[in-house]
C-alpha atoms as a PDB file:
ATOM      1  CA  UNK A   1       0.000   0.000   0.000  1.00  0.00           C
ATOM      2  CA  UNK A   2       1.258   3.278  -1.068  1.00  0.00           C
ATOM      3  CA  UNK A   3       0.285   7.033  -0.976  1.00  0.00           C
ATOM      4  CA  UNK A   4      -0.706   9.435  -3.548  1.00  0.00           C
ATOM      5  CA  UNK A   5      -1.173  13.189  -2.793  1.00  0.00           C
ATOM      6  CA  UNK A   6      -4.261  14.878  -4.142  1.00  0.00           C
ATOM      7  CA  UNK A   7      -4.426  18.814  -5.360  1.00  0.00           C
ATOM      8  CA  UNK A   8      -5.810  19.558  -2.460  1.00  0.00           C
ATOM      9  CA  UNK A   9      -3.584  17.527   0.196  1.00  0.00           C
ATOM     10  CA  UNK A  10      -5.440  14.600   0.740  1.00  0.00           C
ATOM     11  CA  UNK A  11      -3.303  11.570   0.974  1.00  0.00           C
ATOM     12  CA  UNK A  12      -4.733   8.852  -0.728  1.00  0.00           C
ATOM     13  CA  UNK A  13      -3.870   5.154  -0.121  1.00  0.00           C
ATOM     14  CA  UNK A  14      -3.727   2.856  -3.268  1.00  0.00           C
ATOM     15  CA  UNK A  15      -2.155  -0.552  -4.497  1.00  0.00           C
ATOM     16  CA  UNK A  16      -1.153  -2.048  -7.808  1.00  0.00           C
ATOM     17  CA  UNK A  17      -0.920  -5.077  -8.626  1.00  0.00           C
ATOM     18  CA  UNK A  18       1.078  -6.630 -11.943  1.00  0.00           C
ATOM     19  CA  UNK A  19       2.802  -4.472 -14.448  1.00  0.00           C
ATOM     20  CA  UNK A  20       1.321  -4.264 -17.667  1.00  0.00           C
ATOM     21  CA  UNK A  21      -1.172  -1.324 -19.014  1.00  0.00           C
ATOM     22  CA  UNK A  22      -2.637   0.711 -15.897  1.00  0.00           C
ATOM     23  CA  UNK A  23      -6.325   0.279 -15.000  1.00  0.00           C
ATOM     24  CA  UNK A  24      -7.743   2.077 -12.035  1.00  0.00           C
ATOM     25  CA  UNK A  25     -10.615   0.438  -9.856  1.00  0.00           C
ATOM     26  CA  UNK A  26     -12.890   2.795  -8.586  1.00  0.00           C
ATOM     27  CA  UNK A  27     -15.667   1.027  -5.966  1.00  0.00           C
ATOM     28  CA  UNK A  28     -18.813   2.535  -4.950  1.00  0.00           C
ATOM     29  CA  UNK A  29     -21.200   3.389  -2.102  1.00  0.00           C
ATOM     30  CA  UNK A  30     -19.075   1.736   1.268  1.00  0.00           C
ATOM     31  CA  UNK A  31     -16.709   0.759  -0.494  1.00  0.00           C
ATOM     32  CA  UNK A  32     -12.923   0.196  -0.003  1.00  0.00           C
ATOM     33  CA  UNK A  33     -10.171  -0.649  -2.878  1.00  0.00           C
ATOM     34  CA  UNK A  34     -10.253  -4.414  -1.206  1.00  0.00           C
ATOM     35  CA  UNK A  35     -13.912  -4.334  -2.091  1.00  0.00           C
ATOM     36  CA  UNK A  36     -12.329  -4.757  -6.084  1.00  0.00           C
ATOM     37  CA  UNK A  37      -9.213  -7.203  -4.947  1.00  0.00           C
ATOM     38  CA  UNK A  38     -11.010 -10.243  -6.012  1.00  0.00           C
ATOM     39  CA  UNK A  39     -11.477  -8.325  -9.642  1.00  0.00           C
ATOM     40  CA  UNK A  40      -8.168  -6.895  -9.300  1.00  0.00           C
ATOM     41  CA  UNK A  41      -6.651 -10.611  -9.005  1.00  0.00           C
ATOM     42  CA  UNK A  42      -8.431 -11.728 -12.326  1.00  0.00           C
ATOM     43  CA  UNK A  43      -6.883  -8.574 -14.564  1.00  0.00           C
ATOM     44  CA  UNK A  44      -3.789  -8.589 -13.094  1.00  0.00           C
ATOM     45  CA  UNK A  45      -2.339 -11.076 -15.222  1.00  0.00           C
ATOM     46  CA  UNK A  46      -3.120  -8.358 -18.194  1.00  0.00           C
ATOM     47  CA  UNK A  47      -3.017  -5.016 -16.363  1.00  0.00           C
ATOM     48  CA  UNK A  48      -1.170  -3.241 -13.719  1.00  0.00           C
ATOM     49  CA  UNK A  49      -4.427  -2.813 -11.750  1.00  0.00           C
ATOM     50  CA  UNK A  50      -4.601   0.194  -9.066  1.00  0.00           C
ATOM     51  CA  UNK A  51      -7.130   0.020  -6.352  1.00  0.00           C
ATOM     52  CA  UNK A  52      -7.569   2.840  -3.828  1.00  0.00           C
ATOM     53  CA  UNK A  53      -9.704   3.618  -0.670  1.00  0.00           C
ATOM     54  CA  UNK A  54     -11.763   7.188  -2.336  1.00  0.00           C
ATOM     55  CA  UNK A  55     -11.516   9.842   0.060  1.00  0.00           C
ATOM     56  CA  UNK A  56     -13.114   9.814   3.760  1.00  0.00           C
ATOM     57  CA  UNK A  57     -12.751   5.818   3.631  1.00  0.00           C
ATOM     58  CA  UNK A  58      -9.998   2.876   4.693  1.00  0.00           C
ATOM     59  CA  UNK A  59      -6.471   4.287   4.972  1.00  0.00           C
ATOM     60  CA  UNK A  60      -7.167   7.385   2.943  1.00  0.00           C
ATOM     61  CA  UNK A  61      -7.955  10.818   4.140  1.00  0.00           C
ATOM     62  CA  UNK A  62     -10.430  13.414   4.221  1.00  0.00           C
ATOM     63  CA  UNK A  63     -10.169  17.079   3.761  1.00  0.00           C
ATOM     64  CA  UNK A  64     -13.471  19.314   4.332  1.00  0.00           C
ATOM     65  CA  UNK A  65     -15.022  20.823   2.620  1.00  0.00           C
ATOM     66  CA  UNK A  66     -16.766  17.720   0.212  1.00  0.00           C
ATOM     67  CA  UNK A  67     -16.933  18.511  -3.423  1.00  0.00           C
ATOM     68  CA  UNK A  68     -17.284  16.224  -6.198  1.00  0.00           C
ATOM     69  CA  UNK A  69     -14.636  17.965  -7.815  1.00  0.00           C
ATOM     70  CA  UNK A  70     -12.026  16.839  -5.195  1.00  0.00           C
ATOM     71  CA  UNK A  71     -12.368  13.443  -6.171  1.00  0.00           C
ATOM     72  CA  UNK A  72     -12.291  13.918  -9.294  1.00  0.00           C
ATOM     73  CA  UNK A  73      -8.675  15.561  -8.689  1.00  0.00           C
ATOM     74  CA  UNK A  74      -8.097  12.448  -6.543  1.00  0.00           C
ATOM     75  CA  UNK A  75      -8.457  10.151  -9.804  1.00  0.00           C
ATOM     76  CA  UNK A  76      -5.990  12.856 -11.769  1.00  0.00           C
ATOM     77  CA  UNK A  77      -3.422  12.554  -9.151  1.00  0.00           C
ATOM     78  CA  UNK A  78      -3.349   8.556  -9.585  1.00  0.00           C
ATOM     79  CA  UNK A  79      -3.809   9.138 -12.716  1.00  0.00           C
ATOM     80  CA  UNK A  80      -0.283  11.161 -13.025  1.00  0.00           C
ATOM     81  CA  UNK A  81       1.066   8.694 -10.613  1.00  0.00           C
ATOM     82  CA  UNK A  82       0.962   5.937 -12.754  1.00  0.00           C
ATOM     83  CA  UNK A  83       2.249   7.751 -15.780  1.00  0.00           C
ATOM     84  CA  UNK A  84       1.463   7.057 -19.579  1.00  0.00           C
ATOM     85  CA  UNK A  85      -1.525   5.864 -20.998  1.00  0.00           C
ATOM     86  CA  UNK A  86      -4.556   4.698 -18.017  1.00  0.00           C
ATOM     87  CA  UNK A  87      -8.216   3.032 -18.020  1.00  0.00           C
ATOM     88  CA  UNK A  88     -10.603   2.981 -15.774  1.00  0.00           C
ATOM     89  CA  UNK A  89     -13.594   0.648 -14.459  1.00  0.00           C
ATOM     90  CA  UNK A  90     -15.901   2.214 -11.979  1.00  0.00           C
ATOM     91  CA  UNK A  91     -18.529   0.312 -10.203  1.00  0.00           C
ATOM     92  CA  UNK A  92     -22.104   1.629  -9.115  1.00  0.00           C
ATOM     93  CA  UNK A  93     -21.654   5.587  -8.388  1.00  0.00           C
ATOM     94  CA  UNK A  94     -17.593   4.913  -8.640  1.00  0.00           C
ATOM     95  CA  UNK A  95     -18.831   4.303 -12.059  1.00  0.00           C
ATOM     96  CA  UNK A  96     -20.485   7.628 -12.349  1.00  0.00           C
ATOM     97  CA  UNK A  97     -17.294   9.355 -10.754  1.00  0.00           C
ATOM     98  CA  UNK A  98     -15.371   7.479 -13.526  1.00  0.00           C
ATOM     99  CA  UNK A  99     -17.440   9.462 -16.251  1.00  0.00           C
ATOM    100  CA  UNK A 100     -17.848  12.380 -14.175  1.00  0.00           C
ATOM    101  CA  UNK A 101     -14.126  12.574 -14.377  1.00  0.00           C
ATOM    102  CA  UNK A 102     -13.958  11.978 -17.871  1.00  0.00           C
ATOM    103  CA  UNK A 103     -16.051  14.988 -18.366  1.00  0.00           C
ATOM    104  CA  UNK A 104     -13.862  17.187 -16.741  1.00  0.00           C
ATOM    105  CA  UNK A 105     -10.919  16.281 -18.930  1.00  0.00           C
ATOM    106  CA  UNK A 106      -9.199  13.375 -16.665  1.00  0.00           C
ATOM    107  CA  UNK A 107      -7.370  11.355 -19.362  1.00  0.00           C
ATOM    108  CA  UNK A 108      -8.263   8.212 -19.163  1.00  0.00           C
ATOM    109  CA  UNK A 109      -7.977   5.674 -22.076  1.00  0.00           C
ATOM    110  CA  UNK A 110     -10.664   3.722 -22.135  1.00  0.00           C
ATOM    111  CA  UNK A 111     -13.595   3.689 -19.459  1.00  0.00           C
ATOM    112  CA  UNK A 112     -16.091   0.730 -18.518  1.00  0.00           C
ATOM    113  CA  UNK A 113     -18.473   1.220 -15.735  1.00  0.00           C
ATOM    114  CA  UNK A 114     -21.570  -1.327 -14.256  1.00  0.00           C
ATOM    115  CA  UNK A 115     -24.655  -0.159 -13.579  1.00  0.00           C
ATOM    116  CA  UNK A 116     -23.961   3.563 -12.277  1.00  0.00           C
ATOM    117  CA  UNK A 117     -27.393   3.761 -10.113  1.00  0.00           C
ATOM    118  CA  UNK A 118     -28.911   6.956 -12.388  1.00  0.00           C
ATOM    119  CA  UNK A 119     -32.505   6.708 -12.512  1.00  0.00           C
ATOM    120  CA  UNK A 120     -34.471   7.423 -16.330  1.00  0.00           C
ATOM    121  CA  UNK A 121     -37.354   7.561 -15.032  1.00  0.00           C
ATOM    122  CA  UNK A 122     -39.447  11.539 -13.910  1.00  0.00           C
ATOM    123  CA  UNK A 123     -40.579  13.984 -11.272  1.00  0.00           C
ATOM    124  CA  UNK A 124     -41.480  11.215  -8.784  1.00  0.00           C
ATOM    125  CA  UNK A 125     -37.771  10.149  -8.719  1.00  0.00           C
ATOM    126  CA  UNK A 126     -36.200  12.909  -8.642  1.00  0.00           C
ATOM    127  CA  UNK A 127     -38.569  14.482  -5.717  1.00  0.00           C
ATOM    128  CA  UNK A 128     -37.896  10.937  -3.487  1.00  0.00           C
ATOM    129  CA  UNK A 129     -34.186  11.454  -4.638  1.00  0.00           C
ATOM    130  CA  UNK A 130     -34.322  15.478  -2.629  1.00  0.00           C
ATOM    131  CA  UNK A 131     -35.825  13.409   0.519  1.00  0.00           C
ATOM    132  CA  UNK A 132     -33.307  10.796   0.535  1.00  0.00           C
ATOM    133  CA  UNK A 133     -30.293  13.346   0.434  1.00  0.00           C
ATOM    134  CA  UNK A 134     -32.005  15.699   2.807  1.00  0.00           C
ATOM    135  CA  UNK A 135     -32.765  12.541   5.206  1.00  0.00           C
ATOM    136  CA  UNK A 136     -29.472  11.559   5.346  1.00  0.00           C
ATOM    137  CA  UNK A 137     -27.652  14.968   5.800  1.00  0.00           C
ATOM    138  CA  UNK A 138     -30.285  14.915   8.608  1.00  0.00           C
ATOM    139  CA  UNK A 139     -28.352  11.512  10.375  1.00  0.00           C
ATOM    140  CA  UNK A 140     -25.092  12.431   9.445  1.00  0.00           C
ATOM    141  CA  UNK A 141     -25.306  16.131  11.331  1.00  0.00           C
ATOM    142  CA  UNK A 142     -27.056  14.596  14.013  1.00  0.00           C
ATOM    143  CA  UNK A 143     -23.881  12.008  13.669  1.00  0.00           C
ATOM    144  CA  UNK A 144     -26.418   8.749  13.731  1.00  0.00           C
ATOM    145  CA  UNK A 145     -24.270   6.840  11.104  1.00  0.00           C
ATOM    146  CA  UNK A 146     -25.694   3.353  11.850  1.00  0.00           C
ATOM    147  CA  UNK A 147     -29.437   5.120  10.608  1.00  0.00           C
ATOM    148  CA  UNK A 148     -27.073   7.061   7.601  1.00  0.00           C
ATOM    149  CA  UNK A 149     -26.477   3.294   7.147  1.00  0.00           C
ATOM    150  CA  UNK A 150     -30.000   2.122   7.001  1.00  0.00           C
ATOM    151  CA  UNK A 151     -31.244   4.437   5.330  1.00  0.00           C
ATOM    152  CA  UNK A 152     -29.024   3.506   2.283  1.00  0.00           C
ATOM    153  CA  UNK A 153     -29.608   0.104   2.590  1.00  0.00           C
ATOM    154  CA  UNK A 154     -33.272   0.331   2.568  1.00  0.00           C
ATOM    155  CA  UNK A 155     -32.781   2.595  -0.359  1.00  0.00           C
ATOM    156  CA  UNK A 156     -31.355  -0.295  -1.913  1.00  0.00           C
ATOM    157  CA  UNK A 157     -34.335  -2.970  -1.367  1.00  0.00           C
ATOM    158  CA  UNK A 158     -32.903  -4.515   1.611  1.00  0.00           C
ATOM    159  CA  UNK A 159     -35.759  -5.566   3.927  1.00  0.00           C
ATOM    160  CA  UNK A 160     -35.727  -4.943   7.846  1.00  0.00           C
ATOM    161  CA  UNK A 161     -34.930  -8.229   8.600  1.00  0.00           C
ATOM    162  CA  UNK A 162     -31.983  -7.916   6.644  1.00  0.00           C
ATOM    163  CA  UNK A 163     -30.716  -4.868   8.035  1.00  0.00           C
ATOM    164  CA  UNK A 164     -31.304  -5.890  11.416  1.00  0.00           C
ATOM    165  CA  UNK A 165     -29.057  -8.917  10.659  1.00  0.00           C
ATOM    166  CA  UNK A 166     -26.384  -6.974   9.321  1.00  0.00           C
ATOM    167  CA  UNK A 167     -26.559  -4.540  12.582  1.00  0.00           C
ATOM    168  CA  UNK A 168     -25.695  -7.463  14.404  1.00  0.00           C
ATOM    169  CA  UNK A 169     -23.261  -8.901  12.478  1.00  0.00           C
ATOM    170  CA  UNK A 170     -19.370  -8.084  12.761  1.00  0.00           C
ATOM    171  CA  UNK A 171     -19.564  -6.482   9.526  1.00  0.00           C
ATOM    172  CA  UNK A 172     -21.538  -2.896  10.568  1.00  0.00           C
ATOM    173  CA  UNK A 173     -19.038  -0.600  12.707  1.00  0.00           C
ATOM    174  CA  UNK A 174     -17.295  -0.815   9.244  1.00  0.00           C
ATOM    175  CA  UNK A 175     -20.147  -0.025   7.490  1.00  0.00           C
ATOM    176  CA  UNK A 176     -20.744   2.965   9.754  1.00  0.00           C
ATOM    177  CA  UNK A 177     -16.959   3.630   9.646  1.00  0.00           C
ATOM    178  CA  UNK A 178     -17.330   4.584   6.086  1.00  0.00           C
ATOM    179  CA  UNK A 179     -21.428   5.924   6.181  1.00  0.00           C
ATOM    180  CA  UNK A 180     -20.094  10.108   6.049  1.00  0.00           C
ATOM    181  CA  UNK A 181     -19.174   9.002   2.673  1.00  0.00           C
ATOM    182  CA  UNK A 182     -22.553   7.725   1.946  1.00  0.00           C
ATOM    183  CA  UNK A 183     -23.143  11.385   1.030  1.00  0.00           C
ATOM    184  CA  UNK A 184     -20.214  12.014  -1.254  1.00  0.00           C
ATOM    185  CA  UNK A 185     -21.958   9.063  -3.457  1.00  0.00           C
ATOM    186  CA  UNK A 186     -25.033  11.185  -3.390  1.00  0.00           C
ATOM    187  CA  UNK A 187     -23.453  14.022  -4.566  1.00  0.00           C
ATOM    188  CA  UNK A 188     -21.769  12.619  -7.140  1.00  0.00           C
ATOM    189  CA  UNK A 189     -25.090  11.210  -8.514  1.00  0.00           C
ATOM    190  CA  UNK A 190     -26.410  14.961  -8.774  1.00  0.00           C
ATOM    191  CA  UNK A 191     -30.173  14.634  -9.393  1.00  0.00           C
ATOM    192  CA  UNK A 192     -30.199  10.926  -9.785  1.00  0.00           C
ATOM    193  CA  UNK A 193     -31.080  11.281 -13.529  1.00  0.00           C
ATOM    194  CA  UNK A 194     -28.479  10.439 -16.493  1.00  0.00           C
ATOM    195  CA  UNK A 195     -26.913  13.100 -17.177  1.00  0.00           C
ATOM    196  CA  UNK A 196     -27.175  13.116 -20.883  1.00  0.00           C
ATOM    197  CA  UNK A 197     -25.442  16.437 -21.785  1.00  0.00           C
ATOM    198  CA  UNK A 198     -22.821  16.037 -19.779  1.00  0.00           C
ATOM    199  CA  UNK A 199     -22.255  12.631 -20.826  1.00  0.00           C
ATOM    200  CA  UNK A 200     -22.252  14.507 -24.179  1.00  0.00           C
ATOM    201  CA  UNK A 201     -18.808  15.836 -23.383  1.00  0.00           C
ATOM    202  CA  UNK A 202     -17.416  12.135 -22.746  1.00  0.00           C
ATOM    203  CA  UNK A 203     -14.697  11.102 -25.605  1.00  0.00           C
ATOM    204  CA  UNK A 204     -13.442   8.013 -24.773  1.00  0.00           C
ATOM    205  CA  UNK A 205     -14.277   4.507 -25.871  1.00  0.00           C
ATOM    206  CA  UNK A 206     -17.030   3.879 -22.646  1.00  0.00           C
ATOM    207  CA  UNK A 207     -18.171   0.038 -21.936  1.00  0.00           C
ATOM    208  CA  UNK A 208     -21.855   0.226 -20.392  1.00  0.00           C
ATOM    209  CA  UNK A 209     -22.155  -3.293 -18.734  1.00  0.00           C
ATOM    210  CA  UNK A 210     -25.484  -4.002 -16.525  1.00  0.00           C
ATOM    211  CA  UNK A 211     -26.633  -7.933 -15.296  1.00  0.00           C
ATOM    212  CA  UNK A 212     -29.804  -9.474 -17.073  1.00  0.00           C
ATOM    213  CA  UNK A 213     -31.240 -10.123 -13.376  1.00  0.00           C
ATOM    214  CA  UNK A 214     -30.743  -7.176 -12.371  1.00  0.00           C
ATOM    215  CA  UNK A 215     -33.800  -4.338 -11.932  1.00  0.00           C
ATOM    216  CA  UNK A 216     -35.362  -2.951 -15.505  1.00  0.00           C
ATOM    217  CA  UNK A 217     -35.201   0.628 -14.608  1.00  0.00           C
ATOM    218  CA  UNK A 218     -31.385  -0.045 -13.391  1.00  0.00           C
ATOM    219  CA  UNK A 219     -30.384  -1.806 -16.742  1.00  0.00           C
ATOM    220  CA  UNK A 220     -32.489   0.928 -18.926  1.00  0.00           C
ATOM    221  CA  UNK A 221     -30.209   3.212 -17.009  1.00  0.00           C
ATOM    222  CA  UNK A 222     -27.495   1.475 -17.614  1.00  0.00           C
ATOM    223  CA  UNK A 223     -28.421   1.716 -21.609  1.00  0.00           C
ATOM    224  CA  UNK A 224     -29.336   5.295 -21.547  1.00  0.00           C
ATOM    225  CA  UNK A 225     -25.911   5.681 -20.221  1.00  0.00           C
ATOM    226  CA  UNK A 226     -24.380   4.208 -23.138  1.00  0.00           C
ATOM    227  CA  UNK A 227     -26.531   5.622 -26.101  1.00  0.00           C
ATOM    228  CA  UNK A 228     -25.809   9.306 -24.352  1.00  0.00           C
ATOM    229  CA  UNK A 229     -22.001   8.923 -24.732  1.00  0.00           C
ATOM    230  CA  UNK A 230     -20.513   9.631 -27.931  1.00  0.00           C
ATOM    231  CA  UNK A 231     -18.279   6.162 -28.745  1.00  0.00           C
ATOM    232  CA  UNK A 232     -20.679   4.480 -25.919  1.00  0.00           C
ATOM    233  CA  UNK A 233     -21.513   0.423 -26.311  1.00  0.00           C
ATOM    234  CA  UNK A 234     -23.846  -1.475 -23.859  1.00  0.00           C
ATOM    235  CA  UNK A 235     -23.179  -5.171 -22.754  1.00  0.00           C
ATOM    236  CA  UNK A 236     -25.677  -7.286 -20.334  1.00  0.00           C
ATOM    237  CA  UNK A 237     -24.213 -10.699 -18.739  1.00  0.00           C
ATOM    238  CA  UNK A 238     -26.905 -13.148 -18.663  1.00  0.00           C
ATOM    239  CA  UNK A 239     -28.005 -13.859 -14.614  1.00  0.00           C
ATOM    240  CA  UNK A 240     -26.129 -11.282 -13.342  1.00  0.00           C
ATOM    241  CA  UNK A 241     -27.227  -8.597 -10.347  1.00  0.00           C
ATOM    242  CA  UNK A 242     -25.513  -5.649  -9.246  1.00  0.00           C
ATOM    243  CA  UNK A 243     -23.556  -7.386  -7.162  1.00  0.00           C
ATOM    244  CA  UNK A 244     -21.264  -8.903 -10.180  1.00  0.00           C
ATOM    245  CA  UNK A 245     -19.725 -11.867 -10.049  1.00  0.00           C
ATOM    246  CA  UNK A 246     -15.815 -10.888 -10.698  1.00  0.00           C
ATOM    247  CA  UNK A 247     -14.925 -14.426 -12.419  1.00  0.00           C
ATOM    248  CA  UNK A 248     -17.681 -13.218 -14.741  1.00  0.00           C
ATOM    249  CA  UNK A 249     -16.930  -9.465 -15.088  1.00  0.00           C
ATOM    250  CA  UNK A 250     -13.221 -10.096 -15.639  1.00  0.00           C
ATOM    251  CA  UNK A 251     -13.296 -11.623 -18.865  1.00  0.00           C
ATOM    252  CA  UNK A 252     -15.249  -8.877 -20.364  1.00  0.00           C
ATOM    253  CA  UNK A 253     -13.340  -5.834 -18.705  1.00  0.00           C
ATOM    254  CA  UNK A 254      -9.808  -7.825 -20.304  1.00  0.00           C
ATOM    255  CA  UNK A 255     -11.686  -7.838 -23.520  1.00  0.00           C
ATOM    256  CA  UNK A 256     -12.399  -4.176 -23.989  1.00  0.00           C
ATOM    257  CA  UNK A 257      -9.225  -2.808 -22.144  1.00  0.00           C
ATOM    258  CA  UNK A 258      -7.020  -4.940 -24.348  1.00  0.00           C
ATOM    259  CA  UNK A 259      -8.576  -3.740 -28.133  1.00  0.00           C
END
């Protein structure tokens, strides 16, 4: 584990493993770069892949105030770091930082990203959207991270019972560890809705993938993503949810990052 300094000071820690082409991992909502090492393990053997704990999470740090921009300087300084020619995968909102980034001129190669959580759907989304992020700026001033916690996972169609097991489990003082960031994911999501223009602006080869078990209105997302940016494709892998299999991702991720 190594550290890379961000514009703005932030020291972020990061990993590579093997040594060919740099690829950059970027996870998503309470997630760590070992949330990606079993993904990491499979490309390695093609890529020098470079996973990192985002700001406010694992051994990274934190510098106030938020901004979505930071982080996107956080993937320009890794960028840099690595030197020459870099991809990047993003996963869930990592994904939309990944394009987000893009946007803003970060020069990445190639980009593939599964199922950033937009939304194409209307007013009814985007209004329970503005009560989600004003709920959980609620918990997180009041410092209640176990309900910031919650209240994402609920968000995400995990029942009480569920929860409750997880609350339980040794799993959830690192989920609440990492739930301040819960709103950096929400802010890098904007509105919730694809961003079409600004995915206008996006020039690089961009690999849409989404899993054929996985919600419509999260793979029509997924493929409103891909039609919106310029040299976009879309891919689905058959029986697949949003948590991905890696030993299926990996094979497609080599695929595209190698053409």
């Amino acid at each position: 584990m190594t550290k890379v300094m961000s514009r703005d000071g932030t020291p972020l820690a990061c990993e590579r493993l093997g040594d060919g082409p740099p690829l950059i991992l970027v996870g998503g909502a309470f997630a760590t770069g070992a949330a990606e090492s079993r993904l990491a393990a499979l490309l390695a053997p093609r890529f020098g892949v470079v996973t990192y704990d985002r700001r406010g999470r694992g051994g990274s740090g934190d510098t106030a105030p938020y901004a979505v921009a930071r982080e996107v300087e956080d993937l320009a300084a890794l960028v840099d770091d690595q030197g020459g020619p870099v991809s990047a995968y993003g996963m869930s909102s990592g994904g939309a930082l990944v394009l987000e980034a893009a946007a803003s001129g970060v020069p990445f190669e190639r980009i593939a990203v599964y199922e950033p959580p937009f939304t194409a759907a209307g007013p009814a989304d985007r209004a329970a959207g503005a009560r989600y992020t004003a709920r959980l700026g609620e918990l997180l001033a009041a410092g209640d991270l176990g309900g910031a916690a919650e209240l994402f996972l609920s968000l995400t169609g995990m029942t009480p019972e569920v929860v409750a097991h997880l609350r339980g489990s040794p799993m959830w003082p690192e989920l609440e560890a990492v739930a301040p960031t819960l709103a950096y994911d929400d802010a890098v999501m904007g509105d919730g809705t694809v961003p079409v223009e600004r995915l206008g602006s996006v020039r690089q080869p961009v690999l849409v993938v989404d899993g054929g078990a996985s919600p419509p209105a999260m793979r029509e997302a997924a493929r409103r993503v891909a039609e919106a940016v310029p040299r976009g494709r879309h891919r689905t892998l058959t029986g697949q949810v949003h948590d991905v299999a890696p030993h299926v991702l990996a094979p497609v991720l080599r695929g595209f990052f190698a053409e």
